[in-house]
Protein backbone atom coordinates (compact mmCIF):
# COMPACT_ATOMS: atom_id res chain seq x y z
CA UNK A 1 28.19 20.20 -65.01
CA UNK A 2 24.85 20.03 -66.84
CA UNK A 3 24.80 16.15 -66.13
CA UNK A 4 25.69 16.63 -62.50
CA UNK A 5 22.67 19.16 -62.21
CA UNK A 6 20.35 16.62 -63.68
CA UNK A 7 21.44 14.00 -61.27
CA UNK A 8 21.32 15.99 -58.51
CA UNK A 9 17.44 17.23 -59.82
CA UNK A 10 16.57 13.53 -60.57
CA UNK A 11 17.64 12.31 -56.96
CA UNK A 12 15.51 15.24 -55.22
CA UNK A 13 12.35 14.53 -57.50
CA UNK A 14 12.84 10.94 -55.70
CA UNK A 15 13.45 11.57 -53.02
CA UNK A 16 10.44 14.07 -52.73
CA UNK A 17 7.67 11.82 -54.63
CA UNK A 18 8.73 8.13 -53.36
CA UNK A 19 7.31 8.95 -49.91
CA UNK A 20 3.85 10.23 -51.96
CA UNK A 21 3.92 7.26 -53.88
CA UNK A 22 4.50 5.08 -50.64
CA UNK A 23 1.82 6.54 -48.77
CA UNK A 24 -0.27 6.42 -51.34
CA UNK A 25 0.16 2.46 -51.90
CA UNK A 26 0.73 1.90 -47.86
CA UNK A 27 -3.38 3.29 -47.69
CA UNK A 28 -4.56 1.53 -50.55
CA UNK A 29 -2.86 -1.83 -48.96
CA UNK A 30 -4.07 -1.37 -45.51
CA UNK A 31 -7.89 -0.91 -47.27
CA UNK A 32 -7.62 -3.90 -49.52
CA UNK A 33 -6.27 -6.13 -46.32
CA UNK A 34 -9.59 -4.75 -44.80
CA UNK A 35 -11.91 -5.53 -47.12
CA UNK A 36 -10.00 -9.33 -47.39
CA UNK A 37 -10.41 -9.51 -43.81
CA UNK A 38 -14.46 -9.19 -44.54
CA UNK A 39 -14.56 -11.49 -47.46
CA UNK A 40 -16.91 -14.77 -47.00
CA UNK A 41 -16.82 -18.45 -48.90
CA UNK A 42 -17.54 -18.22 -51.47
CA UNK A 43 -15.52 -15.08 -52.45
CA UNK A 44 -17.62 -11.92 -53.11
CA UNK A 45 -18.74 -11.73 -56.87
CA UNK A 46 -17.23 -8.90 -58.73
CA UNK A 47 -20.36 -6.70 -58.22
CA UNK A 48 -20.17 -6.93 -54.71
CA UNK A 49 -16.01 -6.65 -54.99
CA UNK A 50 -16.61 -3.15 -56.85
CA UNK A 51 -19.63 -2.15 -54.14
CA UNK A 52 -16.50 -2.78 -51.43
CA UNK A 53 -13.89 -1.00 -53.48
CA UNK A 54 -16.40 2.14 -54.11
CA UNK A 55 -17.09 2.29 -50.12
CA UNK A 56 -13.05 2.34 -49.90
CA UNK A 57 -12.95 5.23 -52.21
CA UNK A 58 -10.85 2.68 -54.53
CA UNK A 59 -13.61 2.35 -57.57
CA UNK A 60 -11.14 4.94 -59.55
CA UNK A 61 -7.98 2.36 -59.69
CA UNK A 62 -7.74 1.81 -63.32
CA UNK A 63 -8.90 -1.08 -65.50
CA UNK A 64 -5.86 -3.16 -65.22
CA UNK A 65 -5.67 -3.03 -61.36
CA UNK A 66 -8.90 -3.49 -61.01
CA UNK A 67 -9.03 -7.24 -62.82
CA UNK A 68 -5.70 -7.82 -61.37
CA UNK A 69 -7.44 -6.55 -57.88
CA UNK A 70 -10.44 -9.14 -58.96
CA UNK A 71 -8.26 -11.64 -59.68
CA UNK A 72 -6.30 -11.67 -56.08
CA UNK A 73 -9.83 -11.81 -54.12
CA UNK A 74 -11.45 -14.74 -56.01
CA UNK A 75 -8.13 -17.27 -55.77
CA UNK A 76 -9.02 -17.19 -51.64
CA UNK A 77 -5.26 -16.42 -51.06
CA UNK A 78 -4.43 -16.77 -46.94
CA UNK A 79 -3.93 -13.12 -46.10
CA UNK A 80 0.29 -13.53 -46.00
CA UNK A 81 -0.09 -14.46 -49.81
CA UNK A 82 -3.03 -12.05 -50.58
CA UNK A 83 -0.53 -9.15 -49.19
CA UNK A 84 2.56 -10.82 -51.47
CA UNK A 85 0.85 -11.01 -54.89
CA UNK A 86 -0.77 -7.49 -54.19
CA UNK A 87 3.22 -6.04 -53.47
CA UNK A 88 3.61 -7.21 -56.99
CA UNK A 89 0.57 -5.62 -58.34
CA UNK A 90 1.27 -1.93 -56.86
CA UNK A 91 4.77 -2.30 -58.15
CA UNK A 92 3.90 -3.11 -61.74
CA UNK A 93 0.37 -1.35 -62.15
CA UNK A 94 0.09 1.48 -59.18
CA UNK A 95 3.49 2.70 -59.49
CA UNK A 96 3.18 3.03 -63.34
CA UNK A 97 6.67 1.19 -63.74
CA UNK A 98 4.79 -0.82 -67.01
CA UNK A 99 7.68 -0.79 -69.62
CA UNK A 100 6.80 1.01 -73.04
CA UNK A 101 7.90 -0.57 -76.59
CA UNK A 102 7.01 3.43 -78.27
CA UNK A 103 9.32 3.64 -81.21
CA UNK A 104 11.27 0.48 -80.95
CA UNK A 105 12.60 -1.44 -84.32
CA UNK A 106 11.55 -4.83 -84.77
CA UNK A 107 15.21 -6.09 -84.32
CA UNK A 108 14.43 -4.54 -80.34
CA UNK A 109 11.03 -6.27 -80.26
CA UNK A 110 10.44 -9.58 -78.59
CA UNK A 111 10.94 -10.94 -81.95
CA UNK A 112 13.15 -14.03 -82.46
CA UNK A 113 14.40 -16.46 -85.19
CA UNK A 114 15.25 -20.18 -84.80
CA UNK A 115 19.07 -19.27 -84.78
CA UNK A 116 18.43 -15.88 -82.58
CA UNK A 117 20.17 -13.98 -85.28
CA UNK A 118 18.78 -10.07 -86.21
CA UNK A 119 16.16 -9.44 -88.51
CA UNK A 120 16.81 -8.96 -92.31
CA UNK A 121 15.50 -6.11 -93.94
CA UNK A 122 13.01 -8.61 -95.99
CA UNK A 123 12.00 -9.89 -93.15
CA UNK A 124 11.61 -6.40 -91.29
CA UNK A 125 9.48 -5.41 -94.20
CA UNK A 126 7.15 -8.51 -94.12
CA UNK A 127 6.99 -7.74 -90.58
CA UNK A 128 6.05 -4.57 -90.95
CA UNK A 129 3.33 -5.66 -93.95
CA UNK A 130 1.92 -7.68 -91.52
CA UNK A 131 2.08 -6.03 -88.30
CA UNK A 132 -0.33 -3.11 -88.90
CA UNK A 133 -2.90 -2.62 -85.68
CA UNK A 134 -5.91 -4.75 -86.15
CA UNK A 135 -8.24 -5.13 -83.83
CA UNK A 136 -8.49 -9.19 -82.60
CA UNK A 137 -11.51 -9.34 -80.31
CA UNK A 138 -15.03 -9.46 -81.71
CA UNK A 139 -16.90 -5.79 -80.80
CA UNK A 140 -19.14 -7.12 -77.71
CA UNK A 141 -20.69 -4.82 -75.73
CA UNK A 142 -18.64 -3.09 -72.77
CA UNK A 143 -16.76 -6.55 -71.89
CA UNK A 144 -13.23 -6.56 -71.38
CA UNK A 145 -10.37 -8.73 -72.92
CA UNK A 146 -7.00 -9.70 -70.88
CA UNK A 147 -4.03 -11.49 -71.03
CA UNK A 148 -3.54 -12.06 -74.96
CA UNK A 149 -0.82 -15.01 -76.26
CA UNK A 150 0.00 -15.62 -79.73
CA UNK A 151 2.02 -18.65 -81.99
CA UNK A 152 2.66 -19.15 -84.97
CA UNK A 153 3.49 -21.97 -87.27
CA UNK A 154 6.23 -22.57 -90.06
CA UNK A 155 4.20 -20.88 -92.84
CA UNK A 156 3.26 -17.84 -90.76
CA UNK A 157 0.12 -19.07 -89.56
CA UNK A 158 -0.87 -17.54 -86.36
CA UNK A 159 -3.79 -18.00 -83.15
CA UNK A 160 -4.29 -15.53 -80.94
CA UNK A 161 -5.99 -16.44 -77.64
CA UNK A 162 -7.13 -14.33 -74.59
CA UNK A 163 -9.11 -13.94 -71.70
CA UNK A 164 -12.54 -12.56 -72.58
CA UNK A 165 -15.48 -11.28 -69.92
CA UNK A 166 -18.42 -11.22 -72.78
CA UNK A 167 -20.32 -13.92 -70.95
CA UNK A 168 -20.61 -12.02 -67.71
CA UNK A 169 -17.23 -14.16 -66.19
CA UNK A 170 -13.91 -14.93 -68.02
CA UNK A 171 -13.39 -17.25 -70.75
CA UNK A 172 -10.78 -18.32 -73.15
CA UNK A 173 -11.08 -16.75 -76.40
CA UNK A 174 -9.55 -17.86 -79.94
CA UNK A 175 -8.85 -16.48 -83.35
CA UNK A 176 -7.07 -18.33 -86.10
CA UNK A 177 -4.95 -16.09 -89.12
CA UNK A 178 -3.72 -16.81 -92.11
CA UNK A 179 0.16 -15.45 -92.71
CA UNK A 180 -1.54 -12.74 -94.99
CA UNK A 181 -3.42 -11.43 -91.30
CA UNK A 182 -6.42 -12.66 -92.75
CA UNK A 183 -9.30 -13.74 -90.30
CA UNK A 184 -9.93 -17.45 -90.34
CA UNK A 185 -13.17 -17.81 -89.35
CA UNK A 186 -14.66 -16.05 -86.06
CA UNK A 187 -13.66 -15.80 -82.53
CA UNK A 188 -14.59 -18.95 -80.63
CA UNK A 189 -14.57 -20.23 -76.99
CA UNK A 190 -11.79 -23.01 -76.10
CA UNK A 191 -13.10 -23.50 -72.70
CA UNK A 192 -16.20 -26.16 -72.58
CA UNK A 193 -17.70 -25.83 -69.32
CA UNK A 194 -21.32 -24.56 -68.77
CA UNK A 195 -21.44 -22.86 -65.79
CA UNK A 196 -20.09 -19.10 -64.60
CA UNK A 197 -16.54 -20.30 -63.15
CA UNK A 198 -13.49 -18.32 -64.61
CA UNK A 199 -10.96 -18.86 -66.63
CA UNK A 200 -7.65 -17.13 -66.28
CA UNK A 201 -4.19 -16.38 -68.45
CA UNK A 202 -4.22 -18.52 -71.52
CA UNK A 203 -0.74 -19.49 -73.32
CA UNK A 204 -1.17 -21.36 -77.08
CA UNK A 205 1.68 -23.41 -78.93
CA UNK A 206 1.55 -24.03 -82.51
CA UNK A 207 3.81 -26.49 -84.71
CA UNK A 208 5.16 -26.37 -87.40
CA UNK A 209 1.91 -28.01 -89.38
CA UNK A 210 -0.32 -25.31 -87.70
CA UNK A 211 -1.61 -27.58 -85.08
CA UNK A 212 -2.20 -26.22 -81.64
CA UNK A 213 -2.60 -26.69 -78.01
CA UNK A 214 -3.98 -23.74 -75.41
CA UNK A 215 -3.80 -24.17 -71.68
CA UNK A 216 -5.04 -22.37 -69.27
CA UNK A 217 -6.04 -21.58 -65.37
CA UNK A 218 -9.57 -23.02 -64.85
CA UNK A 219 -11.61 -22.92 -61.68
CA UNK A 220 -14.49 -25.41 -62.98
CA UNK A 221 -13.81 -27.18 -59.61
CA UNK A 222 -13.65 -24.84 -56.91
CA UNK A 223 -9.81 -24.27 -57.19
CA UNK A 224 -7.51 -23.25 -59.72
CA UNK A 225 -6.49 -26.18 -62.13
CA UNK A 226 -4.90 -26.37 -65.32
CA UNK A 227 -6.81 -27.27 -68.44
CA UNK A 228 -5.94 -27.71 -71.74
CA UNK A 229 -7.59 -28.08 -75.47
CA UNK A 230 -5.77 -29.68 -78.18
CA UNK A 231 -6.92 -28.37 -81.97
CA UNK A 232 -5.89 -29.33 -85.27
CA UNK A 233 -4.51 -27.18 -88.03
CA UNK A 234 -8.10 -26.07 -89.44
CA UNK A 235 -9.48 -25.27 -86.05
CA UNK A 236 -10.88 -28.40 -84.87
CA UNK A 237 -10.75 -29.38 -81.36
CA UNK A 238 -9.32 -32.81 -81.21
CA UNK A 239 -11.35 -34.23 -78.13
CA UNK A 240 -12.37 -32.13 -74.80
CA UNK A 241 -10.82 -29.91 -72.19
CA UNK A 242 -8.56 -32.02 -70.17
């Protein structure tokens, strides 16, 4: 009986808040559509994006929708795709649907081993040894850092890469570890290009020697491309961004 009541109060509670939560995405569509509908070539810059978002009454969508937001605006999208990739946005981000990893084991963490078999309790407790929150990113100001990746290499050697906004756009961003979480080196930029374009979600893969390759969306030409930087084991870069 108890679990009937709770169904029965869990089916009201959506029935009574997913019109709310509708309505409440429904307006903040119909005001983003109207501010695309304005937008120039090129795109407006982000201070001019957040001057538009502030006149909407939008300036208080949080962090994450806001550089998603960003993000939608500056790729140019026809209005048809600008409305599809910002569906996907208010489901994820407005409607708070972002899955949480609280209190999950490491055998129920995205962690995997070359024969997909479950963690041993050695290897939970190295995990744990190393594992301990660290901050990655350099302390720079008020910028924000996106989108991290991560690889590692046969002897637990790992790079972390991400998308960083301390130069005033987006750039990649690297940091090299030892398997002992030990700092190799300092942050450094894998993008090469000199001017203000941006550069969006960054992936890395490592082999088993510790070499690495990051790739990445790059607008260095007007348009999104895909660019890549090839490194060796020590942190090299073996030739330019291709």
């Amino acid at each position: 009986m108890r679990i009937h009541h709770f169904i029965l109060v869990w089916l009201w509670l959506s029935l009574a808040l997913s019109p709310q939560l509708l309505a409440a995405n429904t307006h903040i569509v119909d005001q983003l559509l109207e501010i695309h509908q304005r937008q120039t070539t090129p795109p407006f810059s982000p201070a001019e994006l957040r001057q538009e978002l502030a006149r909407a009454g939008l300036d208080q969508l949080s962090p994450r929708e806001l550089h998603e937001i960003t993000r939608l605006f500056r790729h140019r999208l026809p209005e048809a795709e600008f409305t599809r990739q910002l569906a996907r946005v208010l489901r994820t981000d407005f409607a708070g649907n972002l899955p949480t990893r609280t209190g999950q084991s490491f055998n129920s963490s995205n962690i995997s081993t070359p024969d997909n078999r479950p963690l041993t309790s050695q290897e939970q407790s190295v995990m744990a040894a190393v594992l301990e929150d660290f901050q990655v990113n350099e302390n720079v100001g008020g910028s924000s850092q996106w989108n991290p990746a991560i690889a590692m290499d046969d002897n637990g050697n790992f790079v972390v890469v991400w998308e960083d906004g301390r130069n005033g756009d987006y750039d990649i961003y690297a940091q090299r570890y030892s398997s002992s979480g030990t700092k190799s080196g300092a942050n450094f930029r894998v993008n090469d290009d000199s001017g203000s374009s941006y550069q969006d979600d960054p992936s890395v893969a490592v082999d088993a020697s510790g070499n690495f390759v990051v790739v990445w969306e790059d607008e260095r030409n007007g348009n999104s491309d895909i660019y890549a930087q090839r490194y060796s084991s020590s942190g090299t870069k073996s030739g330019a961004n291709f």
